[in-house]
C-alpha atoms as a PDB file:
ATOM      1  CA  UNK A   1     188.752 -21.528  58.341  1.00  0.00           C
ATOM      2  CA  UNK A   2     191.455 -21.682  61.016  1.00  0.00           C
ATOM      3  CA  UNK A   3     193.157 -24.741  58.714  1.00  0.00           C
ATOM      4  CA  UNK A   4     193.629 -22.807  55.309  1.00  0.00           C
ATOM      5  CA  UNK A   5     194.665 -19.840  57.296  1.00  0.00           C
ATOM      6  CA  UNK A   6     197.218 -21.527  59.209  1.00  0.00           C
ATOM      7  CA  UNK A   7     197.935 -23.513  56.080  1.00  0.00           C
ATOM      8  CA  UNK A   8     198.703 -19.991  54.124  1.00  0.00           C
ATOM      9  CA  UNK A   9     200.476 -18.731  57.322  1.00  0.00           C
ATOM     10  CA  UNK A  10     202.718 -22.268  57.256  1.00  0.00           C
ATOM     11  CA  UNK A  11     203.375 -21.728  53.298  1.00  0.00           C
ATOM     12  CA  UNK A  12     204.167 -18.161  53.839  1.00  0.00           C
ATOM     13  CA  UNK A  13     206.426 -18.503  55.878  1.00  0.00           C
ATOM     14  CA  UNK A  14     208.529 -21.523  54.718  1.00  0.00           C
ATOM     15  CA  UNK A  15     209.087 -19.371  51.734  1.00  0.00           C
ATOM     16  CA  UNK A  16     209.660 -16.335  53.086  1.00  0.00           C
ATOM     17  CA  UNK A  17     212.850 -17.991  54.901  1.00  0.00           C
ATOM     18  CA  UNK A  18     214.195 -19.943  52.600  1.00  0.00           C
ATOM     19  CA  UNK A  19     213.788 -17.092  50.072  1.00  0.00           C
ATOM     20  CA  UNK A  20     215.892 -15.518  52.494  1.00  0.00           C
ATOM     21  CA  UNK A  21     218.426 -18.478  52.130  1.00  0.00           C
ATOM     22  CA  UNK A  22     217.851 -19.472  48.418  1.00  0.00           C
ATOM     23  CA  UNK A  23     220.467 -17.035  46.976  1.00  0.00           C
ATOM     24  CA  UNK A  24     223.495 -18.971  49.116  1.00  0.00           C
ATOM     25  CA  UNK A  25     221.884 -22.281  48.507  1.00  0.00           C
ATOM     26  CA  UNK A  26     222.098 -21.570  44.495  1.00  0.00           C
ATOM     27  CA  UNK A  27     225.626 -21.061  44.727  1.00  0.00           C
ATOM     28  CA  UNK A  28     225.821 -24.110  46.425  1.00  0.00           C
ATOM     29  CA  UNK A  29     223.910 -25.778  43.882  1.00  0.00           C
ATOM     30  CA  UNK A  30     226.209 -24.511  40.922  1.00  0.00           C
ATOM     31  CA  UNK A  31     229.696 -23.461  42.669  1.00  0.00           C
ATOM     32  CA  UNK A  32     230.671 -21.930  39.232  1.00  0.00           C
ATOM     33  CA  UNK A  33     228.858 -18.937  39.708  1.00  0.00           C
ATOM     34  CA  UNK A  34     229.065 -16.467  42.497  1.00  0.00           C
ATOM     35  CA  UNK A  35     226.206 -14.037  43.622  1.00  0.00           C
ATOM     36  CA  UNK A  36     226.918 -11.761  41.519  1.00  0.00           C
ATOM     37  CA  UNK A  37     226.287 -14.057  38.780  1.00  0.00           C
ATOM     38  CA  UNK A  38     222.488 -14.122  39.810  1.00  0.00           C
ATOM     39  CA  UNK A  39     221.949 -10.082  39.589  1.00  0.00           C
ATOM     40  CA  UNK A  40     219.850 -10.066  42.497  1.00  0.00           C
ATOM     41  CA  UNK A  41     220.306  -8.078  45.438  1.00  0.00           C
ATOM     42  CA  UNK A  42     220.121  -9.810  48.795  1.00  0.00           C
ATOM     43  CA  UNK A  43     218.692  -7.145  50.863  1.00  0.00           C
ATOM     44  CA  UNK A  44     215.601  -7.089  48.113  1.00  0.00           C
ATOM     45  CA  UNK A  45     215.319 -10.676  48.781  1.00  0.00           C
ATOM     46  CA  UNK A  46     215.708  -9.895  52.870  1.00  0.00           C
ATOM     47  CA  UNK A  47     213.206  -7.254  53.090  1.00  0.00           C
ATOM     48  CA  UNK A  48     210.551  -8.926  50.982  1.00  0.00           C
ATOM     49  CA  UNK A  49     210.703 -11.729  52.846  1.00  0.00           C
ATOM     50  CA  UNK A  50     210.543 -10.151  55.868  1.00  0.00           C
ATOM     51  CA  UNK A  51     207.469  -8.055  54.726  1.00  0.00           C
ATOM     52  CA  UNK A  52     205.798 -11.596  53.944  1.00  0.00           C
ATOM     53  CA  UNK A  53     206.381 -13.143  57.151  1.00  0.00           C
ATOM     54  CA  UNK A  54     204.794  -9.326  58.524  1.00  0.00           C
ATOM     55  CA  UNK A  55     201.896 -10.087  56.924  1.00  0.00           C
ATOM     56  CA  UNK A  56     201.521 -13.591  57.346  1.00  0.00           C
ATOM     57  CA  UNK A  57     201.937 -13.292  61.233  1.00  0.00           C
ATOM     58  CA  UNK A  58     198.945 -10.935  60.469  1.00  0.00           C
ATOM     59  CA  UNK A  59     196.240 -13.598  58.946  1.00  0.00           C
ATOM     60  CA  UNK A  60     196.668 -15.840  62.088  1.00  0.00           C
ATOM     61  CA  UNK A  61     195.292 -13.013  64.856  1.00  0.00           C
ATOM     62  CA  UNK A  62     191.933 -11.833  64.766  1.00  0.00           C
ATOM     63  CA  UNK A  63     191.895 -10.716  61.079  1.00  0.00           C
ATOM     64  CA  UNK A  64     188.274 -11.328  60.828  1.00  0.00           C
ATOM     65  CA  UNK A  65     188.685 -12.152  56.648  1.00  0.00           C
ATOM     66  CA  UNK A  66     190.439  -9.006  55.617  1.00  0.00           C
ATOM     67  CA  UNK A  67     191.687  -9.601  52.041  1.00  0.00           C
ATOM     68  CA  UNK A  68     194.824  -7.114  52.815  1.00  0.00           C
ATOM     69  CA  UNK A  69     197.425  -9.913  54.135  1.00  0.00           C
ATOM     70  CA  UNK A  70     196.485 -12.197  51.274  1.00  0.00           C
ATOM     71  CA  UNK A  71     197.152  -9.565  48.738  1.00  0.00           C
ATOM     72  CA  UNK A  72     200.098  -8.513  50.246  1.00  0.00           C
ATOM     73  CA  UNK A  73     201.581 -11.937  50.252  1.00  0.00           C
ATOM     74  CA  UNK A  74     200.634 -12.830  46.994  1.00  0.00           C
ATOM     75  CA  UNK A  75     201.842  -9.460  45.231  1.00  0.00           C
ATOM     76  CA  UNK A  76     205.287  -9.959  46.907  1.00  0.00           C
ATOM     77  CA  UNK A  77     204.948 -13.686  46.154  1.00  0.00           C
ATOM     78  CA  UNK A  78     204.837 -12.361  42.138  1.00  0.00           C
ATOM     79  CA  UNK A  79     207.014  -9.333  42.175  1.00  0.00           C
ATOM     80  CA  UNK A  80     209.737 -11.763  43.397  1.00  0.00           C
ATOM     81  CA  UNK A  81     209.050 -14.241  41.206  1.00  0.00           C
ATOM     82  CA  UNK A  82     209.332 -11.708  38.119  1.00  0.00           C
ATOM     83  CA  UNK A  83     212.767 -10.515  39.677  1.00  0.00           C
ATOM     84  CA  UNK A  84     214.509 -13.599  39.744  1.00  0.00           C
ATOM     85  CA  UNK A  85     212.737 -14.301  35.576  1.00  0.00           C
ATOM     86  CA  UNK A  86     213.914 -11.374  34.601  1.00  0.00           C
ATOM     87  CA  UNK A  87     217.609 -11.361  35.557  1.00  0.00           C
ATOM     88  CA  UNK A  88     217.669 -14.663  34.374  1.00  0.00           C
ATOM     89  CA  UNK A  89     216.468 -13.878  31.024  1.00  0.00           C
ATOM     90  CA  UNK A  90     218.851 -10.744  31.280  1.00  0.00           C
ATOM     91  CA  UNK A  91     221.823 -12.901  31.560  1.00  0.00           C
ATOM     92  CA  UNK A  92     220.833 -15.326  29.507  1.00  0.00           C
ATOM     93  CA  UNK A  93     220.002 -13.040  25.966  1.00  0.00           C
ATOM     94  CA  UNK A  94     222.048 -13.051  23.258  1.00  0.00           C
ATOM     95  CA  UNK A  95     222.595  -9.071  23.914  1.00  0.00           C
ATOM     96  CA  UNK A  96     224.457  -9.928  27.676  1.00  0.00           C
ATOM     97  CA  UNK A  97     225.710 -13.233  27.111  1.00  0.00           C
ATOM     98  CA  UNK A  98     227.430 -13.413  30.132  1.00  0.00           C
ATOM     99  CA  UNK A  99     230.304 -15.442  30.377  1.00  0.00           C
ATOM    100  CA  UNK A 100     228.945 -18.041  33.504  1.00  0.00           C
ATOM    101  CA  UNK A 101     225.295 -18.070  32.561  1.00  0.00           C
ATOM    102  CA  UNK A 102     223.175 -19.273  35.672  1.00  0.00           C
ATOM    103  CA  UNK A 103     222.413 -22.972  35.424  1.00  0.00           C
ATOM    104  CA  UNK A 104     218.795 -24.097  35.333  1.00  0.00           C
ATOM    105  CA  UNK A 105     219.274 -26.300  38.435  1.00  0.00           C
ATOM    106  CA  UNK A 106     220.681 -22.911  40.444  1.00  0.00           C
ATOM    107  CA  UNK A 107     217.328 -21.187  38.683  1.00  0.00           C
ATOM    108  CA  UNK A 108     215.044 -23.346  40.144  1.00  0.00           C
ATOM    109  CA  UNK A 109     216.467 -23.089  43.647  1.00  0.00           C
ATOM    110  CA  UNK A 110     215.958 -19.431  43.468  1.00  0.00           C
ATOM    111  CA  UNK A 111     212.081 -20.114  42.555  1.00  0.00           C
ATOM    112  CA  UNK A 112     210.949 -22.283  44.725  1.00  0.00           C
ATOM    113  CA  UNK A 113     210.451 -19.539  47.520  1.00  0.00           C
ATOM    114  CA  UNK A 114     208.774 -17.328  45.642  1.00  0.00           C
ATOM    115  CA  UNK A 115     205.934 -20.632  44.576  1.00  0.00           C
ATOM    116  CA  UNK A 116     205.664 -21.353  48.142  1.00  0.00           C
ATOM    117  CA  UNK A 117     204.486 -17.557  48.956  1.00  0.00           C
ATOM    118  CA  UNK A 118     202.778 -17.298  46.291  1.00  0.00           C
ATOM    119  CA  UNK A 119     201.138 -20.488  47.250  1.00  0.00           C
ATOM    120  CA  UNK A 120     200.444 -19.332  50.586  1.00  0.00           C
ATOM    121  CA  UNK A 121     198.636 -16.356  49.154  1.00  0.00           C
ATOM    122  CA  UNK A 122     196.282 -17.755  47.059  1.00  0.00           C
ATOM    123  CA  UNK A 123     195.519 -20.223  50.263  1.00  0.00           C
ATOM    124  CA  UNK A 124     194.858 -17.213  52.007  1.00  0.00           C
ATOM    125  CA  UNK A 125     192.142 -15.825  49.588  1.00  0.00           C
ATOM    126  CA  UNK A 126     190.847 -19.392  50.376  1.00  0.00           C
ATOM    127  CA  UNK A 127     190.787 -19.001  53.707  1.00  0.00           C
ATOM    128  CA  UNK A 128     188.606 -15.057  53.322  1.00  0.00           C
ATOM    129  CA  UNK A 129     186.451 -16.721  50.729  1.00  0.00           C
ATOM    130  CA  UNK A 130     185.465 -19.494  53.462  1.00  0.00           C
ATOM    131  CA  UNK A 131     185.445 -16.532  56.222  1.00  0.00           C
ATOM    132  CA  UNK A 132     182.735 -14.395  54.039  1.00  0.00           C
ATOM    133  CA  UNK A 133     180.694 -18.071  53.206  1.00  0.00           C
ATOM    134  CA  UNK A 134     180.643 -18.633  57.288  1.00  0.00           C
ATOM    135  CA  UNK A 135     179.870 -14.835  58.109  1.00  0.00           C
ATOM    136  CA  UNK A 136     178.435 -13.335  55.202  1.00  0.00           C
ATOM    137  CA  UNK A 137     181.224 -11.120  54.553  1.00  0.00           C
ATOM    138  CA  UNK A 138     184.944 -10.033  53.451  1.00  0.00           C
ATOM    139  CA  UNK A 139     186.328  -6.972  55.474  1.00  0.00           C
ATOM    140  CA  UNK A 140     188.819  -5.175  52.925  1.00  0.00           C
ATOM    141  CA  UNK A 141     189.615  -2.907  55.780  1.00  0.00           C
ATOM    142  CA  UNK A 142     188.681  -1.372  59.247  1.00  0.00           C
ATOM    143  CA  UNK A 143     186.488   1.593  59.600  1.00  0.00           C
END
């Protein structure tokens, strides 16, 4: 159990910072865009990484196979995911069409961080499924 829970905790939070980082490294990747380009706010990026690595520092104590960290990580691992598809789509309809669309290569440096916590939540429902095989049991919270 402790590897798949480290594993998630690892994957969590290797996306969680460089989500934190991919919105500079896209404009590195295509220089003819700027962040405003992208339509994403940084701080929504910030905090929702920071709420992953929260809850990831969270499945490494004594968590005893509670399925809340897990779900956490995974639901911020898909609402960012849908953020960065959507303003990509937005700039990219024929009802925008922006000027400097986003380039695919700058696209898929913003979604690689999202995958990787997304990734690291579905390890982590690994990790309580082996917990309740071992013990008998998944805690979805405290009494």
């Amino acid at each position: 159990m402790t590897n798949r829970a480290t594993a998630a905790f690892v994957f969590s939070v290797i996306g969680g910072a460089y989500q934190m980082t991919s919105l500079f490294l896209a404009v590195v990747v295509d220089r003819s865009t700027s962040f405003f380009t992208y339509n994403l706010g940084y701080e929504s990026l910030f905090f929702t990484s920071f709420i992953v690595i929260w809850s990831a520092s969270h499945i490494l104590e004594e968590w005893k196979g509670r399925i809340t960290w897990p779900s956490i990580i995974l639901g911020l691992g898909i609402a960012s995911l849908s953020t960065i598809i959507l303003s990509y789509y937005g700039q990219t309809s024929p009802i925008f069409s922006a000027s400097n669309a986003p380039s695919l290569a700058a696209i898929l440096t913003l979604i690689s961080g999202p995958v990787l916590i997304i990734f690291g939540g579905i390890l982590g429902f690994s990790a309580v499924r082996q917990y309740s095989r071992e013990h008998g049991r998944a805690v979805i919270a405290r009494a």
